[in-house]
PDB file of N, CA and C in Angstrom:
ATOM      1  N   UNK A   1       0.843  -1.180   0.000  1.00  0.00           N
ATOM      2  CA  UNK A   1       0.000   0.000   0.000  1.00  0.00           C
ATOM      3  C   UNK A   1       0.887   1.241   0.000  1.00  0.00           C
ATOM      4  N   UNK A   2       0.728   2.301  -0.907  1.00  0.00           N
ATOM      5  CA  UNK A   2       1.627   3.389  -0.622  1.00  0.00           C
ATOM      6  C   UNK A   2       1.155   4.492   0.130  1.00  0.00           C
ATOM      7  N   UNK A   3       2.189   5.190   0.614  1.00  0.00           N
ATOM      8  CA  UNK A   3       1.960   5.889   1.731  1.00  0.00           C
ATOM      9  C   UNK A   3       0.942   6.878   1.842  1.00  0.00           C
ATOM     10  N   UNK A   4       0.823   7.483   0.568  1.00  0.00           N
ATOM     11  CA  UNK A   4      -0.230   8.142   0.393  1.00  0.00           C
ATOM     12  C   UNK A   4      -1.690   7.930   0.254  1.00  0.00           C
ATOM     13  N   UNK A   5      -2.017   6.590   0.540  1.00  0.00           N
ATOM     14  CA  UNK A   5      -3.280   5.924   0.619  1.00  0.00           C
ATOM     15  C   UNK A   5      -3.214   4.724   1.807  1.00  0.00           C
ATOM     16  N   UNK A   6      -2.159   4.817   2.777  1.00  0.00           N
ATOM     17  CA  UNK A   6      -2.104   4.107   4.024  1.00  0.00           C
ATOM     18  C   UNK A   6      -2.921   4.467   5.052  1.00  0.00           C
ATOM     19  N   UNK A   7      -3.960   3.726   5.538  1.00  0.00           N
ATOM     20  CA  UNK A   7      -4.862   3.906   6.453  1.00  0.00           C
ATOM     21  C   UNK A   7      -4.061   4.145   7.765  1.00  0.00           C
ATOM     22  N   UNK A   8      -4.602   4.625   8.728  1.00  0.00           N
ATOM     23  CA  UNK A   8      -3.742   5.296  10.071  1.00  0.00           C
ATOM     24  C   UNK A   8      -4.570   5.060  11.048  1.00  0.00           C
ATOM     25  N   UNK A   9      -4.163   4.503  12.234  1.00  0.00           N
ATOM     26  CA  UNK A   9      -5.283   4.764  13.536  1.00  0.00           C
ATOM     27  C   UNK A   9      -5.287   6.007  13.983  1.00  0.00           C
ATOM     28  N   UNK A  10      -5.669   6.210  14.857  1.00  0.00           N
ATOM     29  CA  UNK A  10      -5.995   7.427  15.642  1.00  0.00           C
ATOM     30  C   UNK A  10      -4.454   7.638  16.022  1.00  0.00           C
ATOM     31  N   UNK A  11      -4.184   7.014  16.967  1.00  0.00           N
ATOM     32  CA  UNK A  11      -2.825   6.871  17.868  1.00  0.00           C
ATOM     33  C   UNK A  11      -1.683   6.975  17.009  1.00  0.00           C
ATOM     34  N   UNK A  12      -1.806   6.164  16.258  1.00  0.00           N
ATOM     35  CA  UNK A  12      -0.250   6.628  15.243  1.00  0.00           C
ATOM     36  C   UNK A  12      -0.745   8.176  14.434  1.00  0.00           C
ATOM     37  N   UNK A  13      -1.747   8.502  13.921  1.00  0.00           N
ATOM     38  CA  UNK A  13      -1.671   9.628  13.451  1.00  0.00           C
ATOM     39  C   UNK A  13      -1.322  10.656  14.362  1.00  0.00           C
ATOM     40  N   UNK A  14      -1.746  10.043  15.813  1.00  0.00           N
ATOM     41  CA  UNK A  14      -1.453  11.420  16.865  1.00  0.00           C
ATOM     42  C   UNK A  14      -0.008  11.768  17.047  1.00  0.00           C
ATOM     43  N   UNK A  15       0.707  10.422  16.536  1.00  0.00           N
ATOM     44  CA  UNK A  15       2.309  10.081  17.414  1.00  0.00           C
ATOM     45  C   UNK A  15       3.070  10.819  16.604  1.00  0.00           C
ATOM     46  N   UNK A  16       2.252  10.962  15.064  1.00  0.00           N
ATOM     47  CA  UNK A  16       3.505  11.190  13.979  1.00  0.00           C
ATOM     48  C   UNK A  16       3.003  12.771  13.940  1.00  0.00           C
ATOM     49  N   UNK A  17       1.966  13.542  14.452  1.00  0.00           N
ATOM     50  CA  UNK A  17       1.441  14.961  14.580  1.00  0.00           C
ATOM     51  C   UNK A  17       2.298  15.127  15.803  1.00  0.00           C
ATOM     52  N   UNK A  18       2.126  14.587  16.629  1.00  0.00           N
ATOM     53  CA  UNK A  18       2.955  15.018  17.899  1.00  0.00           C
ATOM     54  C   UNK A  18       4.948  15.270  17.658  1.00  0.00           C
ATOM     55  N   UNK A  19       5.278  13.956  17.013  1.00  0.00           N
ATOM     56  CA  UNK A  19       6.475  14.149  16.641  1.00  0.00           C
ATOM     57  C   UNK A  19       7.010  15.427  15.854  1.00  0.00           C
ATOM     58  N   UNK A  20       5.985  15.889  14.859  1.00  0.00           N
ATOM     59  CA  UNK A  20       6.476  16.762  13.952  1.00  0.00           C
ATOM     60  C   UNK A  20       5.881  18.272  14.649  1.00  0.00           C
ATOM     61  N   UNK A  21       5.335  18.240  15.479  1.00  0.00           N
ATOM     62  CA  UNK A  21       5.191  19.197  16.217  1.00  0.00           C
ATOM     63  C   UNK A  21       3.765  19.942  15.809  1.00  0.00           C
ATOM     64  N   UNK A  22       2.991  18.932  15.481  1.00  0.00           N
ATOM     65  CA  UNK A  22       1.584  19.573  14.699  1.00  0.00           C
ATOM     66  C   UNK A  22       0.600  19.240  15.684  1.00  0.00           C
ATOM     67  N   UNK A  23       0.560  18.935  16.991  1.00  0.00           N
ATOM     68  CA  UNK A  23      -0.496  19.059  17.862  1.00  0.00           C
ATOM     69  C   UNK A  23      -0.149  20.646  18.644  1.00  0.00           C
ATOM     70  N   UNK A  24       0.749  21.467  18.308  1.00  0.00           N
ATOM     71  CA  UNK A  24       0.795  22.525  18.968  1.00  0.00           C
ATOM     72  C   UNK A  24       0.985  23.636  18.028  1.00  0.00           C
ATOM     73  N   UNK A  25       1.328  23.642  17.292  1.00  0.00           N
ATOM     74  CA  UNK A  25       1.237  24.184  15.938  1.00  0.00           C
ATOM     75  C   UNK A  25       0.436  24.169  14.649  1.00  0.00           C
ATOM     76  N   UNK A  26       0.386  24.997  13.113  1.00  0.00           N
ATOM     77  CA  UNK A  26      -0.228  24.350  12.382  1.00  0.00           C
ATOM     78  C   UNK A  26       0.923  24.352  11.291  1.00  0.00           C
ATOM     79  N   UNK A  27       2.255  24.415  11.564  1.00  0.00           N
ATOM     80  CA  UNK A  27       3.625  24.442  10.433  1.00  0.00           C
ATOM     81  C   UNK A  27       4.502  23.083  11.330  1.00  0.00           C
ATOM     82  N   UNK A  28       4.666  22.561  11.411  1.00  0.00           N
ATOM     83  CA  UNK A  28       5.725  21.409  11.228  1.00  0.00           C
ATOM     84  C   UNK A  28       7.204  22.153  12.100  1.00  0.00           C
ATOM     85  N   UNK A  29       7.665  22.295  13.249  1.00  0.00           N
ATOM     86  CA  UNK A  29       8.907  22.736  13.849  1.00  0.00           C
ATOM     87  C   UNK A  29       9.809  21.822  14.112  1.00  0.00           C
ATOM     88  N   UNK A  30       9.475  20.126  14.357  1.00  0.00           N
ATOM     89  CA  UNK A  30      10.354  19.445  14.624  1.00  0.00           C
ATOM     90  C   UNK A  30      10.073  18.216  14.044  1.00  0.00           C
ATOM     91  N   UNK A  31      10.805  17.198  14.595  1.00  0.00           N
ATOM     92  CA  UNK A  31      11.010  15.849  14.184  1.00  0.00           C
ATOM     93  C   UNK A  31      11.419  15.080  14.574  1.00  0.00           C
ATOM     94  N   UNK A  32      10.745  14.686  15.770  1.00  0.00           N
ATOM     95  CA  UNK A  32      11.529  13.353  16.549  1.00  0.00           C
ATOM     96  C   UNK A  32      10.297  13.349  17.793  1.00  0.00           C
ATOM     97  N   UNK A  33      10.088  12.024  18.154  1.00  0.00           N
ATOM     98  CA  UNK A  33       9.237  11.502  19.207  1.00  0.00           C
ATOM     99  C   UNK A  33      10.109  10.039  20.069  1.00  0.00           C
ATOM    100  N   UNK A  34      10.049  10.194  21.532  1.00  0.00           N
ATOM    101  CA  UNK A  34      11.075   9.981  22.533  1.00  0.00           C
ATOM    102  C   UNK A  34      10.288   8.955  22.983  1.00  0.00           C
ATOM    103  N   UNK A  35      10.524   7.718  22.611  1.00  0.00           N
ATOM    104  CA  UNK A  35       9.678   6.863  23.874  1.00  0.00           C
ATOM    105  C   UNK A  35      11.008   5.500  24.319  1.00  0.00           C
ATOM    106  N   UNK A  36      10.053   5.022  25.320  1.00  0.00           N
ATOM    107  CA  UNK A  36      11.299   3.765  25.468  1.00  0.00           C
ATOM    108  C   UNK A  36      10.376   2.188  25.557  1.00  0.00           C
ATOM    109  N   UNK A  37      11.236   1.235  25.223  1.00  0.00           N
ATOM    110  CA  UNK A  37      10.398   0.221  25.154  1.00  0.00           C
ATOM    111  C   UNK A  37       9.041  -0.473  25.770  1.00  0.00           C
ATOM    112  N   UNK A  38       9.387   0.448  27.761  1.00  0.00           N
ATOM    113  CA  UNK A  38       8.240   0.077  28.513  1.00  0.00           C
ATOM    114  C   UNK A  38       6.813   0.677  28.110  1.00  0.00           C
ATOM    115  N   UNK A  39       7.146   2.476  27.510  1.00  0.00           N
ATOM    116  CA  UNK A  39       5.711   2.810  26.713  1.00  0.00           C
ATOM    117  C   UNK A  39       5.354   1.810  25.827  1.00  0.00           C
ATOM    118  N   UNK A  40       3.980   2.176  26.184  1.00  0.00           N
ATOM    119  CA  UNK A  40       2.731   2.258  25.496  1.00  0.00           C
ATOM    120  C   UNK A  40       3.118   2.526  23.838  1.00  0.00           C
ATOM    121  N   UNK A  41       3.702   3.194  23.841  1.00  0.00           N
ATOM    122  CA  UNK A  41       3.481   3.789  22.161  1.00  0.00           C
ATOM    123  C   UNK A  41       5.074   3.609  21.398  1.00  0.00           C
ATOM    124  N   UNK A  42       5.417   2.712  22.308  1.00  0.00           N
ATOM    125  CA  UNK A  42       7.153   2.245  21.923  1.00  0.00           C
ATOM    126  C   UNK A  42       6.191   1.330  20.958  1.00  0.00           C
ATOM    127  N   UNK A  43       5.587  -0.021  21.220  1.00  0.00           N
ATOM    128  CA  UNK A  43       4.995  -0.704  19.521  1.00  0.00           C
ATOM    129  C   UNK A  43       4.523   0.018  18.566  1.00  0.00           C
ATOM    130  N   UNK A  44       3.689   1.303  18.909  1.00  0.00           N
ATOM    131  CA  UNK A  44       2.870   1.835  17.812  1.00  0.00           C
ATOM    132  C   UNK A  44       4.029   2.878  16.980  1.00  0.00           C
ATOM    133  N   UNK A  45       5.447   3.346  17.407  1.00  0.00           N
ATOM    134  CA  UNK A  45       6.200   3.893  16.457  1.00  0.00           C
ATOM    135  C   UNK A  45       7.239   2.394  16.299  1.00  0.00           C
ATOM    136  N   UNK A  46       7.166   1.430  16.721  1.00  0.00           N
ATOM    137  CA  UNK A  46       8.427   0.294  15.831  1.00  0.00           C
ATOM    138  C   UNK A  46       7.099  -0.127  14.688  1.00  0.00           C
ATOM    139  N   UNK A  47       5.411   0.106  15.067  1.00  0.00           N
ATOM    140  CA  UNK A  47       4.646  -0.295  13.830  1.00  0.00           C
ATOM    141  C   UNK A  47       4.872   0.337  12.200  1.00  0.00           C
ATOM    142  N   UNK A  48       5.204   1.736  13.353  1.00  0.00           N
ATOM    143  CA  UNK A  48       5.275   3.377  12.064  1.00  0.00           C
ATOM    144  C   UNK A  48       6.775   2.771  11.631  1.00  0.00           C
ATOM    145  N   UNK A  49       7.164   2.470  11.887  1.00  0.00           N
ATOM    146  CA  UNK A  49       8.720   1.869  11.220  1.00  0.00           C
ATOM    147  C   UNK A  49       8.731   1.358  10.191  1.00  0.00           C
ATOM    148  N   UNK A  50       7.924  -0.255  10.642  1.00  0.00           N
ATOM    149  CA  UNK A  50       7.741  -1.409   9.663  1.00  0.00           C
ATOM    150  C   UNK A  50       6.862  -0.962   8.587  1.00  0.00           C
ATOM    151  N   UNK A  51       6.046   0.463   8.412  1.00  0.00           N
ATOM    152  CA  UNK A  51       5.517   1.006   7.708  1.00  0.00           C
ATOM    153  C   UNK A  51       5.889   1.894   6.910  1.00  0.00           C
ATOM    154  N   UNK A  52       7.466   2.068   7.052  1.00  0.00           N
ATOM    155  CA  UNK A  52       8.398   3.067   6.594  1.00  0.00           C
ATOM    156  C   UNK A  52       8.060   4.547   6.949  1.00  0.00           C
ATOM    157  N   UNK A  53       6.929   4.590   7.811  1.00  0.00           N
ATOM    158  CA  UNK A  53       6.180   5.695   8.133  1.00  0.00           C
ATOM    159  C   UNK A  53       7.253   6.727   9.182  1.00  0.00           C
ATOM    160  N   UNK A  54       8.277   6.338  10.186  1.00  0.00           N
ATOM    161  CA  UNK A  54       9.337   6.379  11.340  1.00  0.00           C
ATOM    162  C   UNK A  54      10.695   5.944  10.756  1.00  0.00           C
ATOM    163  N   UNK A  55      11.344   6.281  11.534  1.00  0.00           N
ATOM    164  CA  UNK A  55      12.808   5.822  11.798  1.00  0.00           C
ATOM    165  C   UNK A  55      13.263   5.534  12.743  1.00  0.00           C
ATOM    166  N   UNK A  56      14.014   4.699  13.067  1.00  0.00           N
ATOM    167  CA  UNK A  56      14.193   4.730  14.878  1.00  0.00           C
ATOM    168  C   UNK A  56      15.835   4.982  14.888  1.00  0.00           C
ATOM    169  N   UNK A  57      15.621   5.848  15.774  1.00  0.00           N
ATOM    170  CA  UNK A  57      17.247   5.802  16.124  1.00  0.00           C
ATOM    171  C   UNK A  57      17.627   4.866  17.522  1.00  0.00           C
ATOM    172  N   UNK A  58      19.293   5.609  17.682  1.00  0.00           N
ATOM    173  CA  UNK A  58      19.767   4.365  18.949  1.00  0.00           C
ATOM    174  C   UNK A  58      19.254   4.700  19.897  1.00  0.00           C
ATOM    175  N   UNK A  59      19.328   3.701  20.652  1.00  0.00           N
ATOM    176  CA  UNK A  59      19.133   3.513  22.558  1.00  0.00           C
ATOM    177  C   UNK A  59      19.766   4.164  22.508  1.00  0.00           C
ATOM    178  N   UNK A  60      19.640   4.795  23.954  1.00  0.00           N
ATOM    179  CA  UNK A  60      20.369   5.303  25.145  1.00  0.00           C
ATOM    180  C   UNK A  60      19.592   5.832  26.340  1.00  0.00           C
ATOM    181  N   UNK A  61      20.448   6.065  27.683  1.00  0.00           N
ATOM    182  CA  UNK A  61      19.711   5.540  28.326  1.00  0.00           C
ATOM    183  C   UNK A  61      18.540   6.672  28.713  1.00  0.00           C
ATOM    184  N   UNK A  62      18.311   7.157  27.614  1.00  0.00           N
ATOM    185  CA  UNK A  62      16.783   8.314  28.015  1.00  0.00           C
ATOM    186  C   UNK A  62      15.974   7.781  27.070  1.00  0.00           C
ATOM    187  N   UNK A  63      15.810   6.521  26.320  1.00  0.00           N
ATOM    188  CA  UNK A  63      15.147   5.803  25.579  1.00  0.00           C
ATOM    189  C   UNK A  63      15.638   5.784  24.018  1.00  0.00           C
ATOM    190  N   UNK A  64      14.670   6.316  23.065  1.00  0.00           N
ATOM    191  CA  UNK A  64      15.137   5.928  21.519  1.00  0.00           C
ATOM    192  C   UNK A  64      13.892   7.280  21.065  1.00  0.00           C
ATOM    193  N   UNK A  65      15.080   8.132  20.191  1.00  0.00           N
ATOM    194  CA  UNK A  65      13.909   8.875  19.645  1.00  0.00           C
ATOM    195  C   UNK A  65      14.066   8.762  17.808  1.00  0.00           C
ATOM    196  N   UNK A  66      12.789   8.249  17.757  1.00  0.00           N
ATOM    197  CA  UNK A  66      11.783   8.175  16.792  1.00  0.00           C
ATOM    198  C   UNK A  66      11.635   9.294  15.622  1.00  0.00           C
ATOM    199  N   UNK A  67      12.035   9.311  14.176  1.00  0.00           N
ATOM    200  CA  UNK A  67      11.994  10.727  13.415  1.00  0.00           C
ATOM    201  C   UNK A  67      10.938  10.026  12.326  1.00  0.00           C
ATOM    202  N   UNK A  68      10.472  10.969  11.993  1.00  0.00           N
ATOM    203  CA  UNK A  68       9.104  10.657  10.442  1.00  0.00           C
ATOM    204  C   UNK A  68       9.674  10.878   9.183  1.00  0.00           C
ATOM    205  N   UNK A  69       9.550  10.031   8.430  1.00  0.00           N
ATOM    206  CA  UNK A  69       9.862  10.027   6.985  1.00  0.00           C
ATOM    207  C   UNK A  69       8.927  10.559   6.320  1.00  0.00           C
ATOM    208  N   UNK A  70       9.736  11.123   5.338  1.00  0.00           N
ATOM    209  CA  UNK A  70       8.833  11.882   3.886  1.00  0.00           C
ATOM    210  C   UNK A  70       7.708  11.391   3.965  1.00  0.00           C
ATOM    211  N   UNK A  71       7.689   9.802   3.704  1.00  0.00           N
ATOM    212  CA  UNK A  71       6.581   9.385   3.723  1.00  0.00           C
ATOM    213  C   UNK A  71       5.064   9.355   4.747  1.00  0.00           C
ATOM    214  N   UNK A  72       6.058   9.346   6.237  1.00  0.00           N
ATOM    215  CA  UNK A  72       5.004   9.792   7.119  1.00  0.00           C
ATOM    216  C   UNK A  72       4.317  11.335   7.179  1.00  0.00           C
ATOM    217  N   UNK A  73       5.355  12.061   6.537  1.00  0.00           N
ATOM    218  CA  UNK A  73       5.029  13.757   6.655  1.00  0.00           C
ATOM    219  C   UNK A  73       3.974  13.669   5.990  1.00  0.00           C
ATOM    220  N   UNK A  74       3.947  12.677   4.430  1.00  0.00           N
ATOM    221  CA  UNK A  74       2.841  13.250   3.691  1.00  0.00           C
ATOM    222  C   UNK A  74       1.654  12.907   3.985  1.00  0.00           C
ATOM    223  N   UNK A  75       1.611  11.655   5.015  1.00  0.00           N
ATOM    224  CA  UNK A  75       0.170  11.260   5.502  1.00  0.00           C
ATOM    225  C   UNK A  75      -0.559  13.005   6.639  1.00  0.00           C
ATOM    226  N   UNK A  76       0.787  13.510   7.018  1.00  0.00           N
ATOM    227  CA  UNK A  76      -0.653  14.227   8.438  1.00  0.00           C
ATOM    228  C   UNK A  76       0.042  15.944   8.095  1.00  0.00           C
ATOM    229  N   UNK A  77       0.804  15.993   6.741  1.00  0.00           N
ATOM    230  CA  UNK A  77       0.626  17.236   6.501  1.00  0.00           C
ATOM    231  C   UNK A  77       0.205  18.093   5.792  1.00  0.00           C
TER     232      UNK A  77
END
């Protein structure tokens, strides 16, 4: 399915608005969302991954932060 016709739940659309900084804004300021494996929403961005939707970067020990690909931008912008 390509990205531009990839269905989204609620929660990942919120994760990848939140990441890019569009739940507080209406322009896009950043790019990266911080979680660690014990969240909740650590599966729903390794999902946005396997969807090419995320990127994950490395551990360390304040968790793994999470950046959106082109492809995720074009779903929620």
């Amino acid at each position: 399915m390509k990205a531009a016709t990839m269905e989204l739940t609620d929660v990942e659309r919120e994760i990848l608005r939140h990441a890019l900084g569009l739940d507080r804004c209406r322009v896009s300021y950043r790019n990266g969302y911080s979680s660690t494996p014990q969240a909740d929403s650590y599966p729903v961005c390794m999902g946005l991954v396997r969807k090419g939707l995320m990127e994950r970067g490395p551990y360390d020990e304040k968790g793994v932060v999470f950046h959106v690909t082109d492809a995720g931008k074009a779903l929620v912008l």
